[in-house]
Protein backbone atom coordinates (compact mmCIF):
# COMPACT_ATOMS: atom_id res chain seq x y z
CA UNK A 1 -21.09 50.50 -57.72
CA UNK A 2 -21.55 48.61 -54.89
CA UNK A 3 -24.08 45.66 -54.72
CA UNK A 4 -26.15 45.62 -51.30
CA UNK A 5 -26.19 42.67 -48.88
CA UNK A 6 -28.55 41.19 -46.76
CA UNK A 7 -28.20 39.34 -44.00
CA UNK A 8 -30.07 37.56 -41.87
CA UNK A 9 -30.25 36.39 -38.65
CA UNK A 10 -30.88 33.14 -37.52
CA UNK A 11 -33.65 32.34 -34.82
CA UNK A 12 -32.02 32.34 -31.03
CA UNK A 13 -31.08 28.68 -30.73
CA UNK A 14 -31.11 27.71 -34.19
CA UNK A 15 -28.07 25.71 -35.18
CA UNK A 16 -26.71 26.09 -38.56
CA UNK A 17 -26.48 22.86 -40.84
CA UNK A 18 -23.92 20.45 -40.51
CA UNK A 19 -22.33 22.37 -37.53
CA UNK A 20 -22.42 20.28 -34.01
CA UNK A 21 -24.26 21.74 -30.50
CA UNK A 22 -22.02 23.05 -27.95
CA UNK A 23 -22.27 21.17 -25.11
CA UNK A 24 -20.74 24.02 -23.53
CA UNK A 25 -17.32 22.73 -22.23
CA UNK A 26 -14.35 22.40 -24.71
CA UNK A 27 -12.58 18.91 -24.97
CA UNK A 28 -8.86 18.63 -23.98
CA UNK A 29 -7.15 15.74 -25.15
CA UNK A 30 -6.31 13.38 -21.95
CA UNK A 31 -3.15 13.56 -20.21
CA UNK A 32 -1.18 10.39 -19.60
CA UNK A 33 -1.30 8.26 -16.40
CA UNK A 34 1.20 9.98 -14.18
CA UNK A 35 2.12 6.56 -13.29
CA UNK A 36 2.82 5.45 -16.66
CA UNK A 37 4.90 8.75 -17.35
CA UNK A 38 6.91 7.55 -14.01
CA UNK A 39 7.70 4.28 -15.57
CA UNK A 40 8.90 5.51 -18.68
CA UNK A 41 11.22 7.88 -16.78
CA UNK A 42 12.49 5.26 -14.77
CA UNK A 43 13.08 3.35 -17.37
CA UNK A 44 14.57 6.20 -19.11
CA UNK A 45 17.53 6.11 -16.15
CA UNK A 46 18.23 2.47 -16.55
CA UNK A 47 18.99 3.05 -19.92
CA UNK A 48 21.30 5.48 -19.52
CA UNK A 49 23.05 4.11 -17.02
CA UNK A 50 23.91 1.04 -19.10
CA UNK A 51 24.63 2.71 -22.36
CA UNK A 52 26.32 5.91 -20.29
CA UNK A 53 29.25 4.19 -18.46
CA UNK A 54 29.87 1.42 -22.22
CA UNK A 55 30.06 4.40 -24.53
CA UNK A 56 32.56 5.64 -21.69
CA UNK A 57 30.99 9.02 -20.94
CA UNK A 58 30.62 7.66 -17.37
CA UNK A 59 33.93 6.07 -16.02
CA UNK A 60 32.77 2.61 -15.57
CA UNK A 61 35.18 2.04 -12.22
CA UNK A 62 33.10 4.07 -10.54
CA UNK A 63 29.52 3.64 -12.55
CA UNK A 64 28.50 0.38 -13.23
CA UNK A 65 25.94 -0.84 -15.66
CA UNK A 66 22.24 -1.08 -14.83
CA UNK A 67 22.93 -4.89 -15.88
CA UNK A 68 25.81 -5.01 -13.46
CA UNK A 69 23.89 -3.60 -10.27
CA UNK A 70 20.69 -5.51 -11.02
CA UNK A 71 22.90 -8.23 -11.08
CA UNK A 72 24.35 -7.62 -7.64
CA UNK A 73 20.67 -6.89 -6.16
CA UNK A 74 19.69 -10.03 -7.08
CA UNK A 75 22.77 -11.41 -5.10
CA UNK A 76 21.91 -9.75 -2.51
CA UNK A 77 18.39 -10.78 -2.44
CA UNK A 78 19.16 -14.63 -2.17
CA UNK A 79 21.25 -13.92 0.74
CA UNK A 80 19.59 -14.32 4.57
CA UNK A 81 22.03 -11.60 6.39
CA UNK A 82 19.94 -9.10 3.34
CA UNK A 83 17.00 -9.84 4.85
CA UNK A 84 17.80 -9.50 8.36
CA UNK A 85 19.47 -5.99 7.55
CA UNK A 86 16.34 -5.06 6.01
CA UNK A 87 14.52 -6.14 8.97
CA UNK A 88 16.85 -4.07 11.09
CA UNK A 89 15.93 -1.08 8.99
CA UNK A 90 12.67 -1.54 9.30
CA UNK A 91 11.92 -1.89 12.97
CA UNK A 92 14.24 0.80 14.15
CA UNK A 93 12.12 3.23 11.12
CA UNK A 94 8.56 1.99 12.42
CA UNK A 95 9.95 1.40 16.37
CA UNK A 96 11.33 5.46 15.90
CA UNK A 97 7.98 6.75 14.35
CA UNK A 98 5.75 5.13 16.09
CA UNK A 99 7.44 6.86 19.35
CA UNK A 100 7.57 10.04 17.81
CA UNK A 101 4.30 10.27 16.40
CA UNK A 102 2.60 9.39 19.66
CA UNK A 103 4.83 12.26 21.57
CA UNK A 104 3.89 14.61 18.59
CA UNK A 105 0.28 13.89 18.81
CA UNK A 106 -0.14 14.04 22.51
CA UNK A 107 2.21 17.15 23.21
CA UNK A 108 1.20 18.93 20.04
CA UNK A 109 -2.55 18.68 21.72
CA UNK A 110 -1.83 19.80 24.87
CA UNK A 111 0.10 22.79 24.27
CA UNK A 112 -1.84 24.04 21.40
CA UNK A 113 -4.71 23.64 23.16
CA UNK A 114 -3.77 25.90 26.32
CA UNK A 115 -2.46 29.89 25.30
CA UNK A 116 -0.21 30.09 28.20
CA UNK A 117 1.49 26.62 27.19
CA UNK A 118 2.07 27.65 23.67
CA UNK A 119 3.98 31.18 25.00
CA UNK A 120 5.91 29.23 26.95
CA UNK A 121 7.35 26.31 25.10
CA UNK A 122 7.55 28.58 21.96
CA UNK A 123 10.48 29.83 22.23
CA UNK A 124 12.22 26.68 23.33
CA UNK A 125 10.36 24.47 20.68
CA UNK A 126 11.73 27.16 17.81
CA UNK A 127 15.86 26.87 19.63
CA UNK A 128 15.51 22.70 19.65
CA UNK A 129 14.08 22.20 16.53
CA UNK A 130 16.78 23.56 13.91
CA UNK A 131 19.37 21.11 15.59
CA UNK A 132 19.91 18.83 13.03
CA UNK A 133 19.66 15.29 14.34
CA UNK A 134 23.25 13.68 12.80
CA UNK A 135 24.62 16.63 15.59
CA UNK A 136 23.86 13.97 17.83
CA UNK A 137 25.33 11.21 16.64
CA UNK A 138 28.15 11.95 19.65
CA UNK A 139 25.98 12.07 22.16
CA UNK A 140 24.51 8.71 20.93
CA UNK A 141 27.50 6.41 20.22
CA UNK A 142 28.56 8.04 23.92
CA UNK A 143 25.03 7.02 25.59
CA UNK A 144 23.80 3.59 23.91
CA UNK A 145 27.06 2.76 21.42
CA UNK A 146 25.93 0.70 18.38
CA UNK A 147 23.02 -0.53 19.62
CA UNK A 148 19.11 0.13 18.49
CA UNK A 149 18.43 2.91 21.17
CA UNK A 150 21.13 4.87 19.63
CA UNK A 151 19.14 5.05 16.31
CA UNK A 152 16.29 5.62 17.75
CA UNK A 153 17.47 8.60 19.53
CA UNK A 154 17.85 9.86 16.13
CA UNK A 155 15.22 8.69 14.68
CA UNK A 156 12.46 9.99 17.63
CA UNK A 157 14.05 13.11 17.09
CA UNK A 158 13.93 14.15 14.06
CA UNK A 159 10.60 12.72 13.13
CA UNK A 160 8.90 14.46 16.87
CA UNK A 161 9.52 17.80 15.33
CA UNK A 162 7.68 17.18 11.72
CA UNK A 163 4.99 15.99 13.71
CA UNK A 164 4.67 18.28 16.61
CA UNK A 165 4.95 21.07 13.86
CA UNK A 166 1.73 19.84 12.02
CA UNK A 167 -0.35 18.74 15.41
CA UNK A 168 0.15 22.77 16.50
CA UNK A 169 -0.86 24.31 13.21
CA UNK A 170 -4.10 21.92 13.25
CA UNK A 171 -4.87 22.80 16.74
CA UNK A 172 -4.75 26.88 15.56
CA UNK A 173 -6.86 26.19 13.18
CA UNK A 174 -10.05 24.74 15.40
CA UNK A 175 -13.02 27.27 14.69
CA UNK A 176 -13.50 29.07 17.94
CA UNK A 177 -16.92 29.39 17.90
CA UNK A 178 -16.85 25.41 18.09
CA UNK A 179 -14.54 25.33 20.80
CA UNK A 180 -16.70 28.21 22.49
CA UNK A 181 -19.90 26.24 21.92
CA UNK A 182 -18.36 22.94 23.34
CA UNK A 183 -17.56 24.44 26.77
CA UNK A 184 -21.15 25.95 27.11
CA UNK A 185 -22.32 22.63 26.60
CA UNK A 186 -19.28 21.85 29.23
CA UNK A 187 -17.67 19.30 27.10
CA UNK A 188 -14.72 18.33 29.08
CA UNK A 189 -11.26 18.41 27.92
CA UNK A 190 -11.14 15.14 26.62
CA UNK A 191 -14.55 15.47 24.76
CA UNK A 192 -13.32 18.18 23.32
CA UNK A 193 -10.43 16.87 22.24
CA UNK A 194 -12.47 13.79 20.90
CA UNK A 195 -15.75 16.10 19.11
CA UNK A 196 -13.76 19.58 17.83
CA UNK A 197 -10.08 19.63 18.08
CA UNK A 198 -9.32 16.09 16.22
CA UNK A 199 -11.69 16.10 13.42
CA UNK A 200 -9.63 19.98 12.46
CA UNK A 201 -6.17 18.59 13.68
CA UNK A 202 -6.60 15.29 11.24
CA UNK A 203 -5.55 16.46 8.09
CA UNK A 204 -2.44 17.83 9.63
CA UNK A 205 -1.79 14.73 11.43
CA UNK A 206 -1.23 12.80 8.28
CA UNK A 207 0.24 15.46 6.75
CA UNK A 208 3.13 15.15 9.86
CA UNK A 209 2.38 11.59 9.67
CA UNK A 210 4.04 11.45 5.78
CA UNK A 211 6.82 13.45 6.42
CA UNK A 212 7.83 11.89 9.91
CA UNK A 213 7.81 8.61 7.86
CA UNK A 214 9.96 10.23 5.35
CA UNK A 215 12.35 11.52 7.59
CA UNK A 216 12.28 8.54 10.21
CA UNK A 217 14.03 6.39 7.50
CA UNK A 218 16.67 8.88 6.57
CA UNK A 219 17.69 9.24 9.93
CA UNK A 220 17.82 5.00 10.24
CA UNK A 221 19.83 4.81 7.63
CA UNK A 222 21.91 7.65 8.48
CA UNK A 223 22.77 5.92 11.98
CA UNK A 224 23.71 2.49 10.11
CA UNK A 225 25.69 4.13 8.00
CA UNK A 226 27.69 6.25 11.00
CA UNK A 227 27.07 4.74 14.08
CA UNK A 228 27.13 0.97 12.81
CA UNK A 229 24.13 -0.11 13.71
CA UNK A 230 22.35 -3.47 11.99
CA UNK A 231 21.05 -2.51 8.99
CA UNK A 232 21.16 -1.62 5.14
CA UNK A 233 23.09 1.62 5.69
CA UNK A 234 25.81 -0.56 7.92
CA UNK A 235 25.50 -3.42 5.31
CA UNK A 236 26.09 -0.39 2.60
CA UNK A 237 28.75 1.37 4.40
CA UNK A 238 30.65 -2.47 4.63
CA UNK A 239 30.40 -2.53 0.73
CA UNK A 240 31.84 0.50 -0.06
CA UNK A 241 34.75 -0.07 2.60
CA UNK A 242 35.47 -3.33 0.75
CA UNK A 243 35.33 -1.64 -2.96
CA UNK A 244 31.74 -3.73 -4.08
CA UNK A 245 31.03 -1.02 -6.33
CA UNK A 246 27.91 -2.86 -7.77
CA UNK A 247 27.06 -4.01 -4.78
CA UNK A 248 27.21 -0.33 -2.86
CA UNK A 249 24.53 0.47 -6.11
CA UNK A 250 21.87 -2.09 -5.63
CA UNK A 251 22.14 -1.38 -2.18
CA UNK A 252 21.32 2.22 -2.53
CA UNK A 253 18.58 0.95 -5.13
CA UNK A 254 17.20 -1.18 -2.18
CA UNK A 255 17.16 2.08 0.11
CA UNK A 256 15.54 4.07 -2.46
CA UNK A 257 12.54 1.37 -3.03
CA UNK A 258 11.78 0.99 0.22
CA UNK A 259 11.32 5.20 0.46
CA UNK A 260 9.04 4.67 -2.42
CA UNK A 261 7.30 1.84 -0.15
CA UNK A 262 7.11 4.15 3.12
CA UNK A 263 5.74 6.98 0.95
CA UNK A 264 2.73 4.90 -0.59
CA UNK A 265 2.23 3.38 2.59
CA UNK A 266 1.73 6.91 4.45
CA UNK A 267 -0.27 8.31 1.43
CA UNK A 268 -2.65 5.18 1.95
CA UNK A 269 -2.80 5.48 5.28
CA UNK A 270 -3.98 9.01 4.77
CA UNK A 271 -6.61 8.43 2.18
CA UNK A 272 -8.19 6.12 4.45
CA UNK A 273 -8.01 8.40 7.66
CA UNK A 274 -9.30 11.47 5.56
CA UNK A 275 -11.78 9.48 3.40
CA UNK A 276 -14.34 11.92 4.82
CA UNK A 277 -12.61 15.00 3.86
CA UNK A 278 -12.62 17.39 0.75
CA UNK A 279 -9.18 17.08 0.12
CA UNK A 280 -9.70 13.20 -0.55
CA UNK A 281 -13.04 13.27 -2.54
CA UNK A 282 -13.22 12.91 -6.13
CA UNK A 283 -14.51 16.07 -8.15
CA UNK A 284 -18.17 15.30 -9.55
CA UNK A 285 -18.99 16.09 -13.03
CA UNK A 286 -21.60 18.40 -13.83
């Protein structure tokens, strides 16, 4: 014999004792500063690399301690010929990109702005610009020999393409009915340029911006390395000829930081050029 139930039903938008309101959006627990998580990874690799090569899972003629290398940086550091290497690096990187970026910008405009131009250089843009750049080291050493215009052959090179790339797609991607609307109002070239094509072509100017940056510095260090010219690379390439293990290390530590350093700086610069655009804004809470 079964005893009947009732139930009842509770009034739409009554909440039942002791429970809590929905507020409609479920909490997740927050995630940890990427930032922080990067430290503790780095950190992570030091300590390995001084326990790794004492514990003799890493030969230790070949892998020195994290102790050993920071030790040799900091030699290096109190030295003046450091600095002026890492001066060298630095203005054949910025001297390179600012060349290329220019060239990029400007060429990347014109010819994605006229139909006939793009069918034209197409086909020649997509034959140059799979050559990798260290295929000219010949040509370089034969034209300028260890001096700065050598890397900067390289250099311009490499980064024109990453650029030229970007300023193309952005100048595709201008709304048509904008660049339609400009020439009824007969906006010139140049006004156009200024009022429809650069506010589209922006985003993928810094976008070519970051990775010319990125790839301007390989390059530099690639031709001190090969070539010989002034720099860390040729300051890297003399410690590894001369068997300064540690020293080759902090070396390749210093090249490493100052990627990190070109990468913030590009990523800054972009924030600030774009501060007006979605991609940089901040979602709003509801």
């Amino acid at each position: 014999m079964t005893v009947p139930t009732t139930t009842t039903s509770a009034e739409p938008g009554a909440v039942a004792a002791g429970a809590q309101p929905s507020t409609g959006r479920s909490r997740r627990p927050r995630a940890s500063s990427p930032v922080l998580l990067g430290l503790l990874g780095l950190a992570a690799l030091v300590v390995l690399f001084e326990v790794l090569p004492r514990i003799g899972v890493l030969p230790r003629r070949f892998f020195p301690t994290s102790s050993e290398i920071g030790s040799a940086l900091v030699d290096q550091l109190g030295q003046p010929d450091f600095w002026a290497a890492l001066l060298d690096t630095i203005q054949g990187w910025a001297l390179g990109l600012a060349i290329a970026s220019v060239a990029g910008v400007v060429l990347g405009i014109v010819i994605g702005s006229s139909h006939l131009l793009r069918e034209l250089t197409a086909s020649t843009i997509e034959f140059l610009r799979p050559i990798p750049s260290v295929a000219l080291i010949p040509l370089a050493v034969l034209l300028f020999g260890t001096s700065i215009e050598s890397k900067l052959l390289l250099v311009v090179y490499a980064a024109f393409w990453q650029m030229l790339i970007q300023v193309l797609y952005g100048v595709q991607d201008v709304d048509p009915v904008a660049q339609d609307t400009a020439r009824a109002y007969r906006f010139g070239f140049l006004a156009r340029v200024r009022y429809v094509t650069w506010p589209t072509a922006l985003p993928y100017v810094m976008t070519g911006l970051r990775l010319s940056a990125a790839v301007a510095l390989i390059l530099a260090v690639t031709a001190e390395l090969v070539i010989g010219n002034p720099g860390i690379g040729n300051r890297l390439a003399v410690a590894q000829s001369s068997g300064a293990i540690a020293t080759s290390y902090a070396l390749v530590v210093v090249a490493g930081l100052l990627g990190v350093v070109v990468n913030l700086a590009a990523r800054f610069v972009e924030r600030r050029a774009l501060s007006w655009h979605p991609s940089q804004r901040g979602e709003v809470a509801l």
